[in-house]
N, C-alpha and C. Protein backbone atom coordinates (compact mmCIF):
# COMPACT_ATOMS: atom_id res chain seq x y z
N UNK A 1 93.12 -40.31 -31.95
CA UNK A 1 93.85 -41.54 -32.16
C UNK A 1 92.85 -42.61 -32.58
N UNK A 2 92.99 -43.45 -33.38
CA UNK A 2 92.21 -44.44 -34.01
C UNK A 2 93.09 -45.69 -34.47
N UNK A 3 92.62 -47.11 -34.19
CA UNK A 3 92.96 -48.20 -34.00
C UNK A 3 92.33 -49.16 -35.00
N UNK A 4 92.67 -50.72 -34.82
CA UNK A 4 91.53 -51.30 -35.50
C UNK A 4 91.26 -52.28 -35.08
N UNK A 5 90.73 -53.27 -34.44
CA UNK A 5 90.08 -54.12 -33.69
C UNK A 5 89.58 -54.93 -34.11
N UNK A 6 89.78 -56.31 -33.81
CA UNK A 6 89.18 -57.62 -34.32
C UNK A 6 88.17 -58.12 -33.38
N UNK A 7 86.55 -58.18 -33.59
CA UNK A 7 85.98 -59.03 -32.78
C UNK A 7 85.99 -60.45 -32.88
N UNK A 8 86.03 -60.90 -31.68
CA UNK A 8 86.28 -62.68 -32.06
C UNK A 8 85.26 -63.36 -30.57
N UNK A 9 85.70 -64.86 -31.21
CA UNK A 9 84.70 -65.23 -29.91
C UNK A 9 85.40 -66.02 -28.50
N UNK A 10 84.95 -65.73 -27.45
CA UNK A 10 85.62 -66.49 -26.43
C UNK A 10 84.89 -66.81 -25.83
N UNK A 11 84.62 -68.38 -25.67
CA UNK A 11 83.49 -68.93 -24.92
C UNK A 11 81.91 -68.86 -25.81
N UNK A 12 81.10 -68.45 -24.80
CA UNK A 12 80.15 -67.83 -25.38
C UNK A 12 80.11 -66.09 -25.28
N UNK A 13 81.42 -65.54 -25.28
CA UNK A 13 81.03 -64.23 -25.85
C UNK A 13 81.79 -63.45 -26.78
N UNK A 14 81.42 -62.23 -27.27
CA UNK A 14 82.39 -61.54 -28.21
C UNK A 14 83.21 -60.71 -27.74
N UNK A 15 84.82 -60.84 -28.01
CA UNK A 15 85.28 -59.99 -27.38
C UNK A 15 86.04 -59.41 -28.13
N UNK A 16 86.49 -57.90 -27.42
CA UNK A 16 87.59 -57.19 -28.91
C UNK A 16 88.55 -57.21 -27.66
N UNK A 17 89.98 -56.96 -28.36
CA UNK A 17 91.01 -56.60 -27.77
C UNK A 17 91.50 -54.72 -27.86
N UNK A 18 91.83 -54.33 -26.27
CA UNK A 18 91.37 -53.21 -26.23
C UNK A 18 93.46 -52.63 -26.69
N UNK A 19 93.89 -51.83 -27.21
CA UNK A 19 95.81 -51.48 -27.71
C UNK A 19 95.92 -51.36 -26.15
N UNK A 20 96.99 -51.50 -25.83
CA UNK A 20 97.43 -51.20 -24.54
C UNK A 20 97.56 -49.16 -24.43
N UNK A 21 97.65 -48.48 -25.85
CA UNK A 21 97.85 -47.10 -25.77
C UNK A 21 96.42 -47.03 -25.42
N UNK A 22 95.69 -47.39 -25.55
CA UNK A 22 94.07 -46.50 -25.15
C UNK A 22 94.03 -46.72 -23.86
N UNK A 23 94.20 -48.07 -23.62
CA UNK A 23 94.40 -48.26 -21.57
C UNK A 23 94.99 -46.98 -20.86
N UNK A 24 96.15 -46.96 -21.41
CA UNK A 24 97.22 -45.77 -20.82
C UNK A 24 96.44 -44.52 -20.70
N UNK A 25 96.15 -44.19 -22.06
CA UNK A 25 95.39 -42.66 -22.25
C UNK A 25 94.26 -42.71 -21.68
N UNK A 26 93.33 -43.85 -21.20
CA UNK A 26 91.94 -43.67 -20.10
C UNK A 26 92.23 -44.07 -19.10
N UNK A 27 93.71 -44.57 -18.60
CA UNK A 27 94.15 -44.85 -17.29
C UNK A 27 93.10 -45.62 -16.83
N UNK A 28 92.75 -47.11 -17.71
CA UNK A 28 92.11 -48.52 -17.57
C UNK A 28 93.34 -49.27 -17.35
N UNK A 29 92.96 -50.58 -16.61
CA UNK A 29 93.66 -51.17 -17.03
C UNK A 29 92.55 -52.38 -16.32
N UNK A 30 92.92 -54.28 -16.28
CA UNK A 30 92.45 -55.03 -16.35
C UNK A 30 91.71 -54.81 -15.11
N UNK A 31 90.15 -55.35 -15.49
CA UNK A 31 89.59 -55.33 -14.43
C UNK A 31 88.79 -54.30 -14.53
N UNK A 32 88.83 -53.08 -15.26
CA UNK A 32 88.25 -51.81 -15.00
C UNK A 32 86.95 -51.55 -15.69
N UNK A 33 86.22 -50.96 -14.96
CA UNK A 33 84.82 -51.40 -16.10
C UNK A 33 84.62 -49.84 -16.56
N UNK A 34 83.53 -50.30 -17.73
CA UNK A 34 83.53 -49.23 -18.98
C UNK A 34 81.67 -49.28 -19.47
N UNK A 35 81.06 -47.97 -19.58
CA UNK A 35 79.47 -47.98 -19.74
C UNK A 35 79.53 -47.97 -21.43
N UNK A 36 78.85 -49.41 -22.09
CA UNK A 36 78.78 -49.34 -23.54
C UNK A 36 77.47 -48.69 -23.78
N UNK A 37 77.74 -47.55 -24.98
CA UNK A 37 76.30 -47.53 -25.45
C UNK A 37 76.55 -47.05 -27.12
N UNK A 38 75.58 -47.23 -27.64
CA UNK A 38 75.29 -46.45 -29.43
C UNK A 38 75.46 -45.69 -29.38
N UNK A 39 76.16 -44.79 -30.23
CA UNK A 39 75.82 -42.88 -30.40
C UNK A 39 76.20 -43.02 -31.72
N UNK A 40 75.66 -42.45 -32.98
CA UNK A 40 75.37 -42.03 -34.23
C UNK A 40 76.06 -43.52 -34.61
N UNK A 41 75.23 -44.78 -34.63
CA UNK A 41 75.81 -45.56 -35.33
C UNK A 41 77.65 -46.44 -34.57
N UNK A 42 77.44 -46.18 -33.96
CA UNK A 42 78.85 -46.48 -33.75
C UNK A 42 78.72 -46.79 -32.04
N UNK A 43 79.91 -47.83 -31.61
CA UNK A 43 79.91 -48.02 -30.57
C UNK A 43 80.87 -47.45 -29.17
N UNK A 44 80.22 -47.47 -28.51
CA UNK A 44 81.08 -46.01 -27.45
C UNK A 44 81.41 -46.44 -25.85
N UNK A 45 82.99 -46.95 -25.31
CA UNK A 45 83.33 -47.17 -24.19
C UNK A 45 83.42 -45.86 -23.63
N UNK A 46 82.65 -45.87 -22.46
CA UNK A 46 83.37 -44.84 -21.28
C UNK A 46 83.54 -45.55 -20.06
N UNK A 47 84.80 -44.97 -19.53
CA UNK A 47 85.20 -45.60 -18.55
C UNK A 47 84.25 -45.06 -17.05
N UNK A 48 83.86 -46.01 -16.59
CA UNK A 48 82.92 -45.62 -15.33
C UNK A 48 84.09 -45.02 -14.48
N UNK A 49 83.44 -44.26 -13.64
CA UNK A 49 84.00 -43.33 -12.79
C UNK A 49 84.18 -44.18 -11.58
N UNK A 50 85.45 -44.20 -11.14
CA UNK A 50 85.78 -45.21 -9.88
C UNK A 50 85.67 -44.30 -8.55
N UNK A 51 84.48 -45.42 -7.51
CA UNK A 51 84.03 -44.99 -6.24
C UNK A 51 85.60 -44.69 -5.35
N UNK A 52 85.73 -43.78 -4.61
CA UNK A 52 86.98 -43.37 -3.86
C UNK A 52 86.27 -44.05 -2.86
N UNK A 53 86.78 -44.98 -2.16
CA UNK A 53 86.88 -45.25 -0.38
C UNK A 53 87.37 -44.04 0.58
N UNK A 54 86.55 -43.80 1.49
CA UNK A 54 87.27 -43.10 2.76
C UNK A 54 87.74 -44.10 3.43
N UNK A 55 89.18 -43.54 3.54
CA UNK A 55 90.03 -44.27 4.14
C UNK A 55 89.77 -43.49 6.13
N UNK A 56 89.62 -44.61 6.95
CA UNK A 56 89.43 -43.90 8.01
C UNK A 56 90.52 -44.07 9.21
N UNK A 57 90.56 -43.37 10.44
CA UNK A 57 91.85 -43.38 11.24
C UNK A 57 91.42 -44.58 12.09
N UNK A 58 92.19 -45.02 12.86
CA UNK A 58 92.09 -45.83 14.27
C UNK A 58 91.02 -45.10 14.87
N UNK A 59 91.35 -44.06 15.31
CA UNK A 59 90.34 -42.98 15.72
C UNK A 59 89.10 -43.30 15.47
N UNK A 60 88.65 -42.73 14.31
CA UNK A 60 87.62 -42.72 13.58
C UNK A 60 86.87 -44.50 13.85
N UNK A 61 87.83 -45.07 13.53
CA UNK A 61 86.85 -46.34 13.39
C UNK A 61 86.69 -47.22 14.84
N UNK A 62 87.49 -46.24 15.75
CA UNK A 62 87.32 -46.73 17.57
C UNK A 62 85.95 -46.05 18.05
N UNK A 63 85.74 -44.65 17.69
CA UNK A 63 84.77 -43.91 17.92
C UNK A 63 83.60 -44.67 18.00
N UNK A 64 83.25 -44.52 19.51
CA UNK A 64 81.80 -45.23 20.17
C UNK A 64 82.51 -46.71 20.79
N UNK A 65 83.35 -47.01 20.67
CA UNK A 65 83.53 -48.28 20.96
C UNK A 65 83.58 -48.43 23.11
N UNK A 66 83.67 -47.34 23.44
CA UNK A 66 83.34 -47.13 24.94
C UNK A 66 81.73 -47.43 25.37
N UNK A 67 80.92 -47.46 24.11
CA UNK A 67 79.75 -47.87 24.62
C UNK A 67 79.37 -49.40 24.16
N UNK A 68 80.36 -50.17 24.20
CA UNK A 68 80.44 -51.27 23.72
C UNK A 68 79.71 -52.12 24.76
N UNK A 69 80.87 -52.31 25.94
CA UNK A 69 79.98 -53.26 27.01
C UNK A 69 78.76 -52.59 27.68
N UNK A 70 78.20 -51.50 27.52
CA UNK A 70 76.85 -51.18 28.40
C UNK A 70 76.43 -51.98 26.78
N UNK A 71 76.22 -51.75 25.97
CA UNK A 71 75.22 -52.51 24.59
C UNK A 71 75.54 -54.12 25.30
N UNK A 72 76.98 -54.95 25.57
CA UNK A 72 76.65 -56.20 25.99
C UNK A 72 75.55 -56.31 27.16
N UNK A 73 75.54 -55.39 28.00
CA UNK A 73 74.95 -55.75 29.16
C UNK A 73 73.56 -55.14 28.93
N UNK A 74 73.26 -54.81 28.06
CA UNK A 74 71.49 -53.94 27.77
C UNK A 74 71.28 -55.20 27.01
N UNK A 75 71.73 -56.04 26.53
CA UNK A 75 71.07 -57.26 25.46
C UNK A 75 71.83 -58.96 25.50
N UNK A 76 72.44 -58.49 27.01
CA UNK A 76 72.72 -60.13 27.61
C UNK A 76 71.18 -60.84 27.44
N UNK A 77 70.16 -60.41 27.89
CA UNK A 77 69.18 -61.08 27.84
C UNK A 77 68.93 -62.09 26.81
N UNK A 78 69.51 -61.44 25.88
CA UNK A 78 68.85 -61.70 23.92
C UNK A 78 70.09 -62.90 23.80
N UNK A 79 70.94 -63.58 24.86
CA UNK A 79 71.77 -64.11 24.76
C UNK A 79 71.83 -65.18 25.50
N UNK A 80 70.90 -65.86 26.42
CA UNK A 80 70.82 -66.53 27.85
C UNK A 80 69.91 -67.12 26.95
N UNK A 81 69.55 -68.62 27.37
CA UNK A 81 68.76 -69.64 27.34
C UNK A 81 68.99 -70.68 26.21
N UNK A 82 68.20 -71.45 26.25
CA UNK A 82 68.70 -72.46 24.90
C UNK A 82 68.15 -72.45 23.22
N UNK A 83 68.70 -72.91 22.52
CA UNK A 83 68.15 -72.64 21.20
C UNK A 83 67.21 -72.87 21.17
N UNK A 84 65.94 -72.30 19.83
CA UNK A 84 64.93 -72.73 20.00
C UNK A 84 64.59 -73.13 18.44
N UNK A 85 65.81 -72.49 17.43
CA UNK A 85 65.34 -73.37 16.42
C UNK A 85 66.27 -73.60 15.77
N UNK A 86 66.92 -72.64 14.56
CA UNK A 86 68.24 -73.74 14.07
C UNK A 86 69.23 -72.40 13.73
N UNK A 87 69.44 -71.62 14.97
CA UNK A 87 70.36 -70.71 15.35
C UNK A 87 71.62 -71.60 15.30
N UNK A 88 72.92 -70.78 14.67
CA UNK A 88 74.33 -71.64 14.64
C UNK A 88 74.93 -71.20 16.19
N UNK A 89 75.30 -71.87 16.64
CA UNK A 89 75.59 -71.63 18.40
C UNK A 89 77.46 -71.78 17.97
């Protein structure tokens, strides 16, 4: 499939307008970023590969939280006395 594209200027930069059919067919859409580079003369979008999040459970993100207050009480110390320089209290 082949298109034709006007570069123009916005601001201080150049921008082309991308058909909405190429969005579709690289499943881009606004916002989505793309690695430019040269190859034989000519200029070449690929769409960067989007990082997956692990999505995690209650579970998962409670895990350890039973050792919560022994950590308050091993570093109350680090918490007692008055400021000494320009700590936000």
């Amino acid at each position: 499939m082949t298109m034709n594209a006007t570069i123009r200027r916005q601001g201080g930069a150049a921008v082309m307008t991308i058909p909405p059919a190429f969005l579709k067919l690289l499943d881009l859409d606004i916002g989505s970023q793309v690695e430019l580079s040269v190859e034989s003369g000519g200029l070449v979008a690929k769409p960067l590969t989007r990082l997956m999040r692990k999505r995690f459970t209650a579970e998962e993100l409670l895990k350890g939280a039973e050792h919560v207050a022994e950590l308050n009480r091993d570093t109350a110390w680090a918490r007692e006395g008055d400021p000494v320089g320009r700590e936000i209290i």
